[in-house]
N, C-alpha and C. Protein backbone atom coordinates (compact mmCIF):
# COMPACT_ATOMS: atom_id res chain seq x y z
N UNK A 1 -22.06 50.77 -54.98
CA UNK A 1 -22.02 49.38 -54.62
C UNK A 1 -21.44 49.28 -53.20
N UNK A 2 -21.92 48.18 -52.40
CA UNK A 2 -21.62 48.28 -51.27
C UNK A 2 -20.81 47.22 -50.87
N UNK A 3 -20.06 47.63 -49.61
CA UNK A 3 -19.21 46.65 -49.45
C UNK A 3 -19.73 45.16 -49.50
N UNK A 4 -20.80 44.69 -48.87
CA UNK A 4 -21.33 43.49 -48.75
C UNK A 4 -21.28 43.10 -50.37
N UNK A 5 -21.91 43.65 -51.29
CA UNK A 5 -22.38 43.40 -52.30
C UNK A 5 -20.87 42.92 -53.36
N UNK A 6 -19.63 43.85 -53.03
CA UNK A 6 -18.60 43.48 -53.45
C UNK A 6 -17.80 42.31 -53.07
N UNK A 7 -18.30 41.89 -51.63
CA UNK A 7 -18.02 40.70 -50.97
C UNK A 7 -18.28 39.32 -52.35
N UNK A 8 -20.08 39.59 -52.01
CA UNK A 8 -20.74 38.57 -52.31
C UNK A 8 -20.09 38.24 -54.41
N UNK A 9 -19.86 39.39 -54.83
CA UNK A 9 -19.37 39.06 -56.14
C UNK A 9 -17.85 38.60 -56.18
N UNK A 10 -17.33 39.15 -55.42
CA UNK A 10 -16.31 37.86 -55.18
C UNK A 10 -16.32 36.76 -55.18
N UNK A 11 -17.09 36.49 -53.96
CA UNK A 11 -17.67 34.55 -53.71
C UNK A 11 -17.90 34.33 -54.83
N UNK A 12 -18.81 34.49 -55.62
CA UNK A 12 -19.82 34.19 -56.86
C UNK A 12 -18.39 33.75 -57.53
N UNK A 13 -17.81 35.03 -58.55
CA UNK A 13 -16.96 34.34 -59.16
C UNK A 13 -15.56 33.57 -58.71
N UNK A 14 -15.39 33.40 -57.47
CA UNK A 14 -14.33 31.80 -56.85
C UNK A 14 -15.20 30.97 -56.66
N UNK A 15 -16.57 31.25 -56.41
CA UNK A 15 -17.19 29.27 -56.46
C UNK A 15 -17.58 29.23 -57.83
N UNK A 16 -17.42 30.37 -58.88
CA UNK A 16 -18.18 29.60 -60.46
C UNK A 16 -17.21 29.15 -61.12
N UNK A 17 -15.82 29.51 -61.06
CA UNK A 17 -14.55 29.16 -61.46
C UNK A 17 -14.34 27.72 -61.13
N UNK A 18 -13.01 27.58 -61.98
CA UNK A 18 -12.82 26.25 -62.17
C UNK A 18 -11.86 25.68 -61.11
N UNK A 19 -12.35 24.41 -60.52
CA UNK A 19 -11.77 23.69 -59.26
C UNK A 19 -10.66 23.49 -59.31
N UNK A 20 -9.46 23.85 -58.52
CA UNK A 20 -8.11 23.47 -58.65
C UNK A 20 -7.81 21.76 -58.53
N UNK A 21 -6.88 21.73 -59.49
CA UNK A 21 -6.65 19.79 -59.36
C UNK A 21 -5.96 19.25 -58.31
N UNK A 22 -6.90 18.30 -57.55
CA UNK A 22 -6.26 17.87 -56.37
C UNK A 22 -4.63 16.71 -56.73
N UNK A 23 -3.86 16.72 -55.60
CA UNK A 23 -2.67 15.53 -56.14
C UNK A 23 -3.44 14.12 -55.87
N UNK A 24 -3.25 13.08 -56.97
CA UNK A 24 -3.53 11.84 -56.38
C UNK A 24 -3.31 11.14 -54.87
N UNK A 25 -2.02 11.61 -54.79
CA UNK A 25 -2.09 10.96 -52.87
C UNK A 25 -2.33 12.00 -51.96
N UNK A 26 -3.17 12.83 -52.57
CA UNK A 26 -3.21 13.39 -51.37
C UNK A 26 -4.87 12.57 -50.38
N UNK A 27 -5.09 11.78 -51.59
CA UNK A 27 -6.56 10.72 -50.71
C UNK A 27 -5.79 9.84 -49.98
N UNK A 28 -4.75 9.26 -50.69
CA UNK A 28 -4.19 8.02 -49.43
C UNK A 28 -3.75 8.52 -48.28
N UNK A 29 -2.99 9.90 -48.17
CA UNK A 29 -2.54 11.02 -47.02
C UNK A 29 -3.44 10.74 -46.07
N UNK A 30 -4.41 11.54 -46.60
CA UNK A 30 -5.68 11.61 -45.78
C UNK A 30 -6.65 10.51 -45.12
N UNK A 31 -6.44 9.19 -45.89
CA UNK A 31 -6.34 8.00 -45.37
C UNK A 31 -5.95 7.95 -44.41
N UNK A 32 -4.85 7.70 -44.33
CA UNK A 32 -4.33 7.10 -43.57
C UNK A 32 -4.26 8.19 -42.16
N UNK A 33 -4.00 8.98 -42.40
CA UNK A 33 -4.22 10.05 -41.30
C UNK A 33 -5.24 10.32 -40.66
N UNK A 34 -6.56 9.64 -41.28
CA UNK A 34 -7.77 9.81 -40.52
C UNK A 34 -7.85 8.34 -39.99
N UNK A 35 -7.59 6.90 -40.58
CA UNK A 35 -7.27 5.89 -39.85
C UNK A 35 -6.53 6.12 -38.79
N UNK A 36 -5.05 6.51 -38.56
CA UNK A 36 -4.29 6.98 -37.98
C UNK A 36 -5.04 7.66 -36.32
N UNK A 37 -5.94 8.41 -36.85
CA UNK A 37 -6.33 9.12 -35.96
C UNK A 37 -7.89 8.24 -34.89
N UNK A 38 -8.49 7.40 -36.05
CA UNK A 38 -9.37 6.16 -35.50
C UNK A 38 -8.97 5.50 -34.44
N UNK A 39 -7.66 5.24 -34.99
CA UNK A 39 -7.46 4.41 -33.70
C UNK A 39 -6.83 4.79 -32.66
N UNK A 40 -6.35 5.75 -32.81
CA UNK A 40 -5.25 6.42 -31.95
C UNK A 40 -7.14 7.20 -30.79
N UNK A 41 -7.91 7.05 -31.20
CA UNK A 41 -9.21 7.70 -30.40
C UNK A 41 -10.21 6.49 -29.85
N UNK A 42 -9.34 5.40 -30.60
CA UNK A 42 -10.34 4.25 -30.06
C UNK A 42 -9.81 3.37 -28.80
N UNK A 43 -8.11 4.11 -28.94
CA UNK A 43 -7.46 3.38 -27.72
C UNK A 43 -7.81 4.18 -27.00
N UNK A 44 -7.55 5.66 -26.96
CA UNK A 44 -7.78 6.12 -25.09
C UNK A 44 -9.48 5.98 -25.40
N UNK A 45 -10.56 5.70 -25.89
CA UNK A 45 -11.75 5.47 -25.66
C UNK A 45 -11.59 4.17 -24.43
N UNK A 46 -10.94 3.10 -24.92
CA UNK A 46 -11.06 2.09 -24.58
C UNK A 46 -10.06 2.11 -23.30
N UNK A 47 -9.27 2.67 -23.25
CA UNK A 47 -8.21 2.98 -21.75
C UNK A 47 -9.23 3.56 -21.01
N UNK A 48 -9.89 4.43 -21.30
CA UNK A 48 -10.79 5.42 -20.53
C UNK A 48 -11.61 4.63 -19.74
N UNK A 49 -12.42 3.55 -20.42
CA UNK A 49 -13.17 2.98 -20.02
C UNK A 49 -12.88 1.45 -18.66
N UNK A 50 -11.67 1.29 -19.78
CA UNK A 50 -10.65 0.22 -18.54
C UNK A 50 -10.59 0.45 -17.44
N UNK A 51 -9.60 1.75 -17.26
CA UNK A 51 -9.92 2.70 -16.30
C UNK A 51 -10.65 3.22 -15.04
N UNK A 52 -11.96 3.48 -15.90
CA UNK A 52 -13.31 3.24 -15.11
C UNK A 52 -13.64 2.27 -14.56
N UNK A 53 -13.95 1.10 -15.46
CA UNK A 53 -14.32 -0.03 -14.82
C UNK A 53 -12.97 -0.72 -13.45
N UNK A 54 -11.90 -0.39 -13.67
CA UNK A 54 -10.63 -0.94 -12.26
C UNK A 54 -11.20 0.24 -11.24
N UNK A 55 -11.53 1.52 -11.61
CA UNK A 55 -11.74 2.03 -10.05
C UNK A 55 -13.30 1.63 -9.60
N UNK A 56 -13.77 1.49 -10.21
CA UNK A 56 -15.69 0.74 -10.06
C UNK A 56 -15.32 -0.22 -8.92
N UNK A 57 -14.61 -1.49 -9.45
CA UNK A 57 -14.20 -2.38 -8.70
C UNK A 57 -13.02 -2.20 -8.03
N UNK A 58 -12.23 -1.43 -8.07
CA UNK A 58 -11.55 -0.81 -6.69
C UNK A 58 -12.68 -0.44 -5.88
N UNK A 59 -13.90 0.89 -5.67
CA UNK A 59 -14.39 1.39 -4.85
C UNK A 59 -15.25 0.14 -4.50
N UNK A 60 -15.57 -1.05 -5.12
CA UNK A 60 -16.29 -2.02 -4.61
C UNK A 60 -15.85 -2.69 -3.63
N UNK A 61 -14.13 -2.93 -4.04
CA UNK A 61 -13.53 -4.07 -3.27
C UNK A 61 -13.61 -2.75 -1.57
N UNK A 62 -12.64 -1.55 -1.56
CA UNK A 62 -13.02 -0.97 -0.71
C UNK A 62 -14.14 -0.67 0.49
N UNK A 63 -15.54 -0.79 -0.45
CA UNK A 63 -16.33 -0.89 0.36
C UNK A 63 -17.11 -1.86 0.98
N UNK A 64 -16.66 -2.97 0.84
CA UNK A 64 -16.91 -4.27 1.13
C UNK A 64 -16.00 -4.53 2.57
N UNK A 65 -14.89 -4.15 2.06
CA UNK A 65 -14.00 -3.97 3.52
C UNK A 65 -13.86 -2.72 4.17
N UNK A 66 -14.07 -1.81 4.24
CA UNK A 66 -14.02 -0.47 5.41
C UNK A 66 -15.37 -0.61 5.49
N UNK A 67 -16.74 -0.87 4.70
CA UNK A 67 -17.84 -1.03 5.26
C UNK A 67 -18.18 0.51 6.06
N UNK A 68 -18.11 1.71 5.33
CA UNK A 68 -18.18 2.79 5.27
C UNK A 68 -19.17 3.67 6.19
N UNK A 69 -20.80 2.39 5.81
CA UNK A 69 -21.92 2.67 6.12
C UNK A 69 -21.94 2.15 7.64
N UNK A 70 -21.14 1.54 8.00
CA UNK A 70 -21.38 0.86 9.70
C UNK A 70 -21.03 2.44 10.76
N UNK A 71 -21.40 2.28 11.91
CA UNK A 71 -20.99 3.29 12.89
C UNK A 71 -19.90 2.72 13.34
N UNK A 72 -18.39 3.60 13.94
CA UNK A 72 -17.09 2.77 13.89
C UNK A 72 -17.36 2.68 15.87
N UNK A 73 -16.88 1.24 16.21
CA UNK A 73 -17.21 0.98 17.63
C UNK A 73 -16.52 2.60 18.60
N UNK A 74 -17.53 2.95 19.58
CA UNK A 74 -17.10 3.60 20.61
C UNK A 74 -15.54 3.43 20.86
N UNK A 75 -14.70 4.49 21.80
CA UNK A 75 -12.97 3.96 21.92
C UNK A 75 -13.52 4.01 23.49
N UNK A 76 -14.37 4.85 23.90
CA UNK A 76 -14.08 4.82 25.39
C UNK A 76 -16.15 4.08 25.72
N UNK A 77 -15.40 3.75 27.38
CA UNK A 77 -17.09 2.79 27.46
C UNK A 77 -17.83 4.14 28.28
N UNK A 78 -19.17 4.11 28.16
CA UNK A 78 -20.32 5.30 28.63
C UNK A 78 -19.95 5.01 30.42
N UNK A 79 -20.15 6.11 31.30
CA UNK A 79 -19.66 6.10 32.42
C UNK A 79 -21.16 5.36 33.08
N UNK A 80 -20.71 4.22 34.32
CA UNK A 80 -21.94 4.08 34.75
C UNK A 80 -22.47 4.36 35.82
N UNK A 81 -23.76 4.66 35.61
CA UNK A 81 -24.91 5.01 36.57
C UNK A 81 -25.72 3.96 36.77
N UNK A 82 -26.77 4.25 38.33
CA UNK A 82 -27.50 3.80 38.27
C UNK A 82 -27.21 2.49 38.77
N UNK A 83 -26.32 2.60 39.35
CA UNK A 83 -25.95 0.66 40.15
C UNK A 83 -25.60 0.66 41.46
């Protein structure tokens, strides 16, 4: 018999055997700990997104005023010729 084969008769008889008895609270536990965890994933969902949307409209308000896309005026004037 081979190792695999001694494996697999193991499994066989712990899943044909009889189910150990769960404790009654251990469903409300788990309740609440997976609520617990709902929301505790629905706030930074929702921070995350807050978040996002203040720098959206930060980089808006920004680019409305530095106007990024303009060429910034010359500092010195072109020398002249030609007069």
């Amino acid at each position: 018999m081979s190792q695999y084969e001694r494996k697999e008769q193991a499994i066989r008889r712990i899943l044909e055997g009889a189910t150990p008895a769960v404790p009654p609270e251990l469903l409300h536990d788990a309740v609440r700990r997976g609520s617990r965890a709902l929301r505790r994933r629905r706030a930074v969902r929702r921070a995350f997104w807050t978040l996002l949307f203040a720098a959206a409209v930060a980089f808006v308000v920004w680019a409305s005023v530095a106007r990024p896309w303009v060429e910034p005026p010359a500092d010195t004037t072109p020398p002249l010729t030609h007069w």
